[in-house]
Protein backbone atom coordinates (compact mmCIF):
# COMPACT_ATOMS: atom_id res chain seq x y z
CA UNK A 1 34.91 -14.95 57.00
CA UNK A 2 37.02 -18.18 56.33
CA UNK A 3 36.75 -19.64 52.82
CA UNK A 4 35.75 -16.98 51.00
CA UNK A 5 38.48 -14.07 50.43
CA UNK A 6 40.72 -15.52 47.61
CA UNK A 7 39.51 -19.20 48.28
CA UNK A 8 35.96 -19.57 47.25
CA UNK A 9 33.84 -21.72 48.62
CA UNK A 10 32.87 -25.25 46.92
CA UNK A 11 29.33 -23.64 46.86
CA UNK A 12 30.05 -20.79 45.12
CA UNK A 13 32.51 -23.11 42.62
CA UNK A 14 29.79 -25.33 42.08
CA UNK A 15 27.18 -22.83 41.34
CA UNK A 16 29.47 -20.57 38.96
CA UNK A 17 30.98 -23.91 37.29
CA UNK A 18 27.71 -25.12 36.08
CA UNK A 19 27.81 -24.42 32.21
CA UNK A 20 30.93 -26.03 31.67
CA UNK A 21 29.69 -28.97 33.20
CA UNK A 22 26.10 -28.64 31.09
CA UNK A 23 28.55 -28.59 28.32
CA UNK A 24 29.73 -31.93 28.78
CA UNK A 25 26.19 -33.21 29.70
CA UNK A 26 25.06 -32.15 26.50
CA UNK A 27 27.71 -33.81 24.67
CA UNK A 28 27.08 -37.15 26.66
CA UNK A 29 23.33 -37.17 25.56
CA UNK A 30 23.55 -36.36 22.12
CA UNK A 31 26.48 -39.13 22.10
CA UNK A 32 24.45 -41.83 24.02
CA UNK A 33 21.32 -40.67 22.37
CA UNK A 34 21.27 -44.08 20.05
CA UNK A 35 21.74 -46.17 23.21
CA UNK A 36 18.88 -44.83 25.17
CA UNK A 37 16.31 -44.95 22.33
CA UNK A 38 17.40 -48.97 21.64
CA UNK A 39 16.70 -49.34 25.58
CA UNK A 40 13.81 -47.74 25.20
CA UNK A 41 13.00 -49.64 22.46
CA UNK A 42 13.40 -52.81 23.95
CA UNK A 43 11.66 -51.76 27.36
CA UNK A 44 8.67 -50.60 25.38
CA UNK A 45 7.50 -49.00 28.55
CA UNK A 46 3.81 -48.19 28.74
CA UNK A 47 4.14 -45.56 31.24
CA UNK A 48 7.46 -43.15 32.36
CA UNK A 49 7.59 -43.14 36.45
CA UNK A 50 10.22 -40.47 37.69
CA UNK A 51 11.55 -40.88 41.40
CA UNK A 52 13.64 -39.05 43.63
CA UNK A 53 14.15 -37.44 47.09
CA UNK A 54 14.28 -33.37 48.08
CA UNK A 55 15.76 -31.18 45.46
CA UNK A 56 15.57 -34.60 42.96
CA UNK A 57 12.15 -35.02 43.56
CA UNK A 58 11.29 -31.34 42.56
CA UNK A 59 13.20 -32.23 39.27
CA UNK A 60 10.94 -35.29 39.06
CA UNK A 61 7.69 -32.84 39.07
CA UNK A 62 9.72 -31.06 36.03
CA UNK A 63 9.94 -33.89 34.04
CA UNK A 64 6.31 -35.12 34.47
CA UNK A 65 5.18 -32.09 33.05
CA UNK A 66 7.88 -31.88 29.95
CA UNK A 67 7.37 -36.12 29.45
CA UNK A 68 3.45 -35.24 29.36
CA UNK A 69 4.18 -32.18 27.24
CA UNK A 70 6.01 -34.10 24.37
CA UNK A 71 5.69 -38.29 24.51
CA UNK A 72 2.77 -40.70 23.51
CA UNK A 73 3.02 -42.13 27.44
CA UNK A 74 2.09 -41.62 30.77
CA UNK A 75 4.70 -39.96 32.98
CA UNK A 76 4.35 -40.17 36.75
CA UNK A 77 6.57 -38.21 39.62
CA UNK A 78 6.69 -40.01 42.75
CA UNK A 79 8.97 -39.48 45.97
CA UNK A 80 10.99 -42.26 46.79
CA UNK A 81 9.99 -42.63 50.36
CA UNK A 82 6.38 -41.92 49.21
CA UNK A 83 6.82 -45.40 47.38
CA UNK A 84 8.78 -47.24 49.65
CA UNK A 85 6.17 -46.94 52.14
CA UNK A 86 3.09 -47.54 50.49
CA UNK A 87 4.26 -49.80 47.33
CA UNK A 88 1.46 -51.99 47.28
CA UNK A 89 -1.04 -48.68 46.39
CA UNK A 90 0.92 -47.84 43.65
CA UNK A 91 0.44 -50.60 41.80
CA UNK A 92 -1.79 -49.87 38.74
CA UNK A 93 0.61 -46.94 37.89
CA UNK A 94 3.50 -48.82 38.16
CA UNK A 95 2.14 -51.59 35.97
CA UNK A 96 4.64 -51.85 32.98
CA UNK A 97 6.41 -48.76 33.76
CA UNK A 98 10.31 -47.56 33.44
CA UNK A 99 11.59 -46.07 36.33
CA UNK A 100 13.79 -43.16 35.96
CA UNK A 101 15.62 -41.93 38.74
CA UNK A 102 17.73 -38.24 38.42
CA UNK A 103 20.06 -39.03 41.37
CA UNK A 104 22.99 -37.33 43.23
CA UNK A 105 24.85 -39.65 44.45
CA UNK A 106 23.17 -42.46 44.02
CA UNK A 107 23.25 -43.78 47.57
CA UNK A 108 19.48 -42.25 49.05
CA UNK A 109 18.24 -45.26 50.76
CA UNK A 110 14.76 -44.34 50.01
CA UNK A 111 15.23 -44.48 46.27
CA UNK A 112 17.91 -47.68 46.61
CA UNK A 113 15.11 -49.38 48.20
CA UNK A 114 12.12 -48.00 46.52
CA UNK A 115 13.71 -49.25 43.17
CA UNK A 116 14.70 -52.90 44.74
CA UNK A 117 11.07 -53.29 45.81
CA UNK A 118 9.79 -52.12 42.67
CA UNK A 119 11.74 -54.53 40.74
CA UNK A 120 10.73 -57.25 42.87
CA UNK A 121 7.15 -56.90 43.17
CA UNK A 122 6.42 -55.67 39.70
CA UNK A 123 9.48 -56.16 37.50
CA UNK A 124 10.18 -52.24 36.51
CA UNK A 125 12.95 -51.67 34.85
CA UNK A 126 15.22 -48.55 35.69
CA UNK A 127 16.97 -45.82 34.05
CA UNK A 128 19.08 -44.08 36.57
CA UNK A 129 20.96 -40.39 35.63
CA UNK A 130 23.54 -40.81 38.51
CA UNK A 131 26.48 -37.43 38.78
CA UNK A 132 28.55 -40.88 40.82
CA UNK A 133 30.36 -43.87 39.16
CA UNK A 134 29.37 -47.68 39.89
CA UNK A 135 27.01 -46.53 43.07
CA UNK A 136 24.11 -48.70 44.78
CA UNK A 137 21.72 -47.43 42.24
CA UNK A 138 23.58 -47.69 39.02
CA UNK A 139 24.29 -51.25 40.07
CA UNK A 140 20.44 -51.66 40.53
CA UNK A 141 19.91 -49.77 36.89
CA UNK A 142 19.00 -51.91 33.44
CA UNK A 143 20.45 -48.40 31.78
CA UNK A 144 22.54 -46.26 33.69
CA UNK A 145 23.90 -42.36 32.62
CA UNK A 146 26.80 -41.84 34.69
CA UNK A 147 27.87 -37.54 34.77
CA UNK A 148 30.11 -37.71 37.60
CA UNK A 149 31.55 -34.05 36.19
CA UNK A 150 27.91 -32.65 37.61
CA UNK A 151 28.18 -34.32 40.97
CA UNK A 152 28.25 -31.39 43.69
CA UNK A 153 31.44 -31.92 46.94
CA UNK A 154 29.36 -29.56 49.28
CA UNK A 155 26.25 -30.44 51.15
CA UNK A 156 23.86 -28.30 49.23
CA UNK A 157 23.08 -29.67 45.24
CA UNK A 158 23.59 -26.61 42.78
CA UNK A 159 25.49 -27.65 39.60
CA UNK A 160 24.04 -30.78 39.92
CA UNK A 161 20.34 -29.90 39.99
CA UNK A 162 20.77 -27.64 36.71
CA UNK A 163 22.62 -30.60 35.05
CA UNK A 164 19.85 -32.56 35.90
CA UNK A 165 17.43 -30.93 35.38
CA UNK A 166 18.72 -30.26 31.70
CA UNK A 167 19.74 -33.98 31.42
CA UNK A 168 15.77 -34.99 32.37
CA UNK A 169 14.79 -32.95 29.03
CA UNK A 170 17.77 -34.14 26.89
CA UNK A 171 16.38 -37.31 27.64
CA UNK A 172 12.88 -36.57 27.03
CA UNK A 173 13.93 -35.03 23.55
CA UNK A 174 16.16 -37.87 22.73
CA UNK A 175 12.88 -40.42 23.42
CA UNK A 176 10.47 -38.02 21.65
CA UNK A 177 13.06 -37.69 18.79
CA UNK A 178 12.38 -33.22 19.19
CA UNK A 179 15.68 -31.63 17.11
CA UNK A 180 14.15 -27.95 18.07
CA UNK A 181 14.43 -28.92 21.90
CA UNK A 182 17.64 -30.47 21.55
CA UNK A 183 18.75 -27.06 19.79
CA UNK A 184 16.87 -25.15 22.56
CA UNK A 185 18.66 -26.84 24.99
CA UNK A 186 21.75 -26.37 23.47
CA UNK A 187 21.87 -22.32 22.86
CA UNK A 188 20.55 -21.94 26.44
CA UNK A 189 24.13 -23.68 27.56
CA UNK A 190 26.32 -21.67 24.98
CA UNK A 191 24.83 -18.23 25.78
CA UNK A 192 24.77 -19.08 29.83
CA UNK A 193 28.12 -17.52 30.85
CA UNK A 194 26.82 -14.11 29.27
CA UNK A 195 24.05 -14.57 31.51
CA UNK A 196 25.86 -14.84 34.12
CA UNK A 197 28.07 -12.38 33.88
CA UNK A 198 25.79 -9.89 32.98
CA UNK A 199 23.83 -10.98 36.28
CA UNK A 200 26.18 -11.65 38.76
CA UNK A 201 26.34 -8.24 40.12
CA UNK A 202 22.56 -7.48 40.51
CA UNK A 203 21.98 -10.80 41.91
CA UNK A 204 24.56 -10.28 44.69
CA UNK A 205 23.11 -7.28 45.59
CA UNK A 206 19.75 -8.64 45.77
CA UNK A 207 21.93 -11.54 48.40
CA UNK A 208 22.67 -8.72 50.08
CA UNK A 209 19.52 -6.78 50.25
CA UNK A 210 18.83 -6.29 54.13
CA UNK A 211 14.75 -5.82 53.27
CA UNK A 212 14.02 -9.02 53.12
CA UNK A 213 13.85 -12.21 55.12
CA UNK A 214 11.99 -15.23 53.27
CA UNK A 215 11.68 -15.82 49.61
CA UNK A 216 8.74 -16.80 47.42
CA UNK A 217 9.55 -18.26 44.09
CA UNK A 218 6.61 -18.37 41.27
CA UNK A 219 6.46 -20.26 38.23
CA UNK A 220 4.38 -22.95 36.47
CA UNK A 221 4.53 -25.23 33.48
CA UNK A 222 7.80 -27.22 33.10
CA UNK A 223 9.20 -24.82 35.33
CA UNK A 224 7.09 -25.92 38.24
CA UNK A 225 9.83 -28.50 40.04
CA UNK A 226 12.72 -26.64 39.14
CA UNK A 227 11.25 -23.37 40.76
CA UNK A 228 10.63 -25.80 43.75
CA UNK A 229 14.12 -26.97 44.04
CA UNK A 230 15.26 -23.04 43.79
CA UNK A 231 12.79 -21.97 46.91
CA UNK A 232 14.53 -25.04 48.76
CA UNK A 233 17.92 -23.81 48.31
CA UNK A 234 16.80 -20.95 50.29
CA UNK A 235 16.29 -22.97 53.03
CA UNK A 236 19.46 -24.86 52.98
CA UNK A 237 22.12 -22.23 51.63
CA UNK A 238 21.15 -19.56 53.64
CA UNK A 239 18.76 -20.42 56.52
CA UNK A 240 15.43 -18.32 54.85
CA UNK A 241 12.14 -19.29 54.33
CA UNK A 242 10.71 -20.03 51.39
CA UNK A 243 8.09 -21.57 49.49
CA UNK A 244 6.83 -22.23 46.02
CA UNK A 245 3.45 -21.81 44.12
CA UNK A 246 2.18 -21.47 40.78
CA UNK A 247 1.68 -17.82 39.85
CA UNK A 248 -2.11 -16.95 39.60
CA UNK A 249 -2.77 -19.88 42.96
CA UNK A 250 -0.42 -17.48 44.71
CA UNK A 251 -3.71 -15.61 45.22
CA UNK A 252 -5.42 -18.78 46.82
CA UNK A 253 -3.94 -18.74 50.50
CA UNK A 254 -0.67 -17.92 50.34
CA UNK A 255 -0.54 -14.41 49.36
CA UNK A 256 -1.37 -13.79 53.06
CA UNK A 257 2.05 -14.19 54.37
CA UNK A 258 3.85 -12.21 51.61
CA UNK A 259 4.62 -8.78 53.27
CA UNK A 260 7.18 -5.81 53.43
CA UNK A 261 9.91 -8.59 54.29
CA UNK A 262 9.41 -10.85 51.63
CA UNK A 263 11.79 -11.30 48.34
CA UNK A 264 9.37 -12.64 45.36
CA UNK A 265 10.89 -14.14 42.35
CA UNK A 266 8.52 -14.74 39.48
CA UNK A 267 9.15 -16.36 36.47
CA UNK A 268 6.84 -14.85 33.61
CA UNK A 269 6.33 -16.30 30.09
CA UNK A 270 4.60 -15.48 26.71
CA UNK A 271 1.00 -16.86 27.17
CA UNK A 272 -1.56 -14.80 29.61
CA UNK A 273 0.18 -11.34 29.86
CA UNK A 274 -2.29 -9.62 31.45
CA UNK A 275 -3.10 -11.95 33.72
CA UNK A 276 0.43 -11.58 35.11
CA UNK A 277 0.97 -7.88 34.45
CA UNK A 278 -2.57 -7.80 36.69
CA UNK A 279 -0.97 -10.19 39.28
CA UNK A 280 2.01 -8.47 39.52
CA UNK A 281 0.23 -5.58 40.77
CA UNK A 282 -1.39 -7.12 43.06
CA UNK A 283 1.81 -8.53 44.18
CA UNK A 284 3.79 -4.99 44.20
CA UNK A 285 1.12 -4.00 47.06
CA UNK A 286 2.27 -6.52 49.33
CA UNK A 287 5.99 -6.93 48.53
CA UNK A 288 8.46 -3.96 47.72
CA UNK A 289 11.12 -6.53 46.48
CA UNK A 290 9.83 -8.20 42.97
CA UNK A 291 11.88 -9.86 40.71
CA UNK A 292 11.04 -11.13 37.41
CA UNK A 293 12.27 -13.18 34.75
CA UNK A 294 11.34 -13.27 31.08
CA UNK A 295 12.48 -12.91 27.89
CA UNK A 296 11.47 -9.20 27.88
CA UNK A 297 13.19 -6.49 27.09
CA UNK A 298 13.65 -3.24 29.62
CA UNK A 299 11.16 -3.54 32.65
CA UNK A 300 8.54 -4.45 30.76
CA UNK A 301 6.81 -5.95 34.18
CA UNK A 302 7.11 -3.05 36.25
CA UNK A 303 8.89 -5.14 38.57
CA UNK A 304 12.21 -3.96 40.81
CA UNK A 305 14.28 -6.38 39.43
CA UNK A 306 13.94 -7.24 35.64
CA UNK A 307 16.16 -10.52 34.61
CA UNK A 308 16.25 -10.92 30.48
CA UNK A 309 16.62 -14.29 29.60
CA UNK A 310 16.16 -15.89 26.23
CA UNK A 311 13.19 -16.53 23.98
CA UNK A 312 13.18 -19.95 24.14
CA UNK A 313 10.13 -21.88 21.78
CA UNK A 314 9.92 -24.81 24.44
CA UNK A 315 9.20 -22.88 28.15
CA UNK A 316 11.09 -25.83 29.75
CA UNK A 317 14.47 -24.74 28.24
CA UNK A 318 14.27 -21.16 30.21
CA UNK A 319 14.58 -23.47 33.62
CA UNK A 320 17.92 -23.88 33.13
CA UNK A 321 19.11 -19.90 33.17
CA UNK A 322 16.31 -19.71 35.89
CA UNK A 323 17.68 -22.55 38.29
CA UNK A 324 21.70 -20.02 38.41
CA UNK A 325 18.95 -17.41 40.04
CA UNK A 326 18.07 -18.89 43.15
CA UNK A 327 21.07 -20.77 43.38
CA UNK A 328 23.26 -17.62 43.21
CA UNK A 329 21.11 -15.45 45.25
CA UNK A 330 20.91 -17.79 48.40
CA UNK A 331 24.67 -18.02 47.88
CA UNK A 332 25.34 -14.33 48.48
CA UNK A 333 22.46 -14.54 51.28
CA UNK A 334 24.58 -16.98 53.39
CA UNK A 335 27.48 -15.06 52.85
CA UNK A 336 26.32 -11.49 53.96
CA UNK A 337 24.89 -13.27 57.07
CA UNK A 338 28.00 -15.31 57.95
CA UNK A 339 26.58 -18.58 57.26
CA UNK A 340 28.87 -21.11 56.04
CA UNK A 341 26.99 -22.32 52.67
CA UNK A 342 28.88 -25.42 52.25
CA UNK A 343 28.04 -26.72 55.76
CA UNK A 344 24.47 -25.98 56.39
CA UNK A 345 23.15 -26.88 60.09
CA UNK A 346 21.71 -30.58 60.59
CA UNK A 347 22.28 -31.41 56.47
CA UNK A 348 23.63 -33.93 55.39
CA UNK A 349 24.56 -34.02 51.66
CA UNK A 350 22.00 -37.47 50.88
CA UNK A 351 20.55 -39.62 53.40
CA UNK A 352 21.26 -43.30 54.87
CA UNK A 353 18.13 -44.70 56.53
């Protein structure tokens, strides 16, 4: 297959080069950290409003929960083209609000224009966290944190989802002033290549499984947007279906259409362990593929997969080892099947309205 033997694709570059850009976008925050807390001192914001499109918007949901979690404010998550289109009803929670916007490449029309309008009509100012120099939104931005080191060539976002997503609660830290998430946030970057490594092999494997066909993901918490964005890189890496759902609703509906063909990937923490142990059972009689991830030793879950991560004090930090999962799973998906995962069919790497 072209691209791959002895030339990797920018894909698989992207997805394996992520820690050494989270490196850098570590360093940037705790360097600009002074900066952003005299905007936000200045803004006094009464409310945090978090927009984006796709796999940005999913980060969006993240950062509601981990802004909720740890400030004194209000923190919204609103799609762009949710907002663009109906403005007007948005009003109240937009009323002396910051903006933030996690962006790509900083050219999605829908958040370009959602921003402009929101500026217009109700004055907001905007934070944008932009992986591209000087684009349409950072020009629109009253702050902007430009990481063009995260910002991903192929179609599909990887390296630049995890940098986000990190970068969302760096920022949140910074604001709430939180040294132990800072920390947290820090030792899940220096002991990521390990993880990696150590992974790399069983997750390929799993790519190349041939018992499975779609992919649920499960997770709640801060974990909730992040596990989003993973189930969508099914869809666009390697053509499978795939949904998210937080772990006991999985029960509520959509347990129906998980059967013999379908790949589950749960993420598991330290509250309710019985609850899950009891789910996962339930789960084991409809799926024969189960992969967990926890900070667990052994297979503590009785699952067929058993992914040790860190035991991280803030839940939100284990996203970050959690997002390489997906990402490098899907990866090794497209490849056994002969898809191309740097050009998937009828994607286009950010859209122009």
């Amino acid at each position: 297959m072209k691209g791959y033997e002895g030339n990797l694709y920018l894909t698989e570059k992207e997805i394996f080069g992520q820690y050494e850009a989270l490196e850098k976008t570590y360093r940037y925050f705790r360097e600009n950290a002074g900066r952003i807390r005299k905007f936000a001192a200045k803004v006094k914001p009464q409310s945090l409003t978090w927009l984006g499109c796709g796999s940005s918007y999913c980060l969006c949901k993240s950062a509601q929960v981990s802004a909720g979690m740890r400030l004194d404010l209000p923190a919204h998550a609103v799609a762009a083209g949710d907002l663009l289109l109906n403005l007007p009803s948005y009003r109240k929670p937009l009323k002396k609000s910051l903006l933030i916007a996690p962006s790509r490449s900083g050219e999605t029309s829908e958040v370009v224009k959602a921003v402009r309008q929101a500026q217009k009509e109700f004055k907001n100012p905007c934070l944008s966290i932009c992986a591209r120099e000087k684009s349409s939104l950072s020009k629109l931005s009253d702050l902007c944190l430009e990481m063009p080191w995260i910002f991903d060539e192929s179609v599909c976002q990887t390296r630049s989802i995890t940098n986000l997503y990190a970068a969302n609660l760096l920022l949140i830290a910074t604001l709430a002033k939180d040294a132990r998430l800072l920390d947290e946030v820090g030792a899940a970057i220096k002991s990521g290549p390990a993880f990696v490594e150590k992974y790399r092999g069983v997750l390929k494997e799993l790519g190349g499984e041939r018992s499975w066909n779609q992919v649920v993901v499960l997770a709640d918490s801060e974990l909730c947007g992040i596990a989003e964005a993973g189930a969508l890189s099914f869809k666009e890496i390697c053509a499978a279906p795939s949904n998210y759902y937080h772990l006991l609703d999985v029960r509520h509906g959509p347990i129906v259409v998980i059967d013999d063909w379908t790949l589950v990937i749960m993420a598991c923490n330290r509250n309710g362990i019985d609850f899950q142990k009891d789910l996962l059972k339930d789960l084991k009689k409809k799926s024969p593929l189960l992969l967990t991830v926890s900070h667990k030793h052994g297979n503590f879950w009785g699952s067929d997969y058993s992914l040790q991560i860190p035991s991280f004090k803030n839940f939100g930090v284990a996203g970050i080892p959690f997002a390489f999962i997906a990402q490098a799973v899907s990866l090794y998906r497209a490849i056994a099947r002969g898809i191309n995962p740097d050009l998937p069919s009828g994607l286009a790497p950010w859209i122009k309205l």
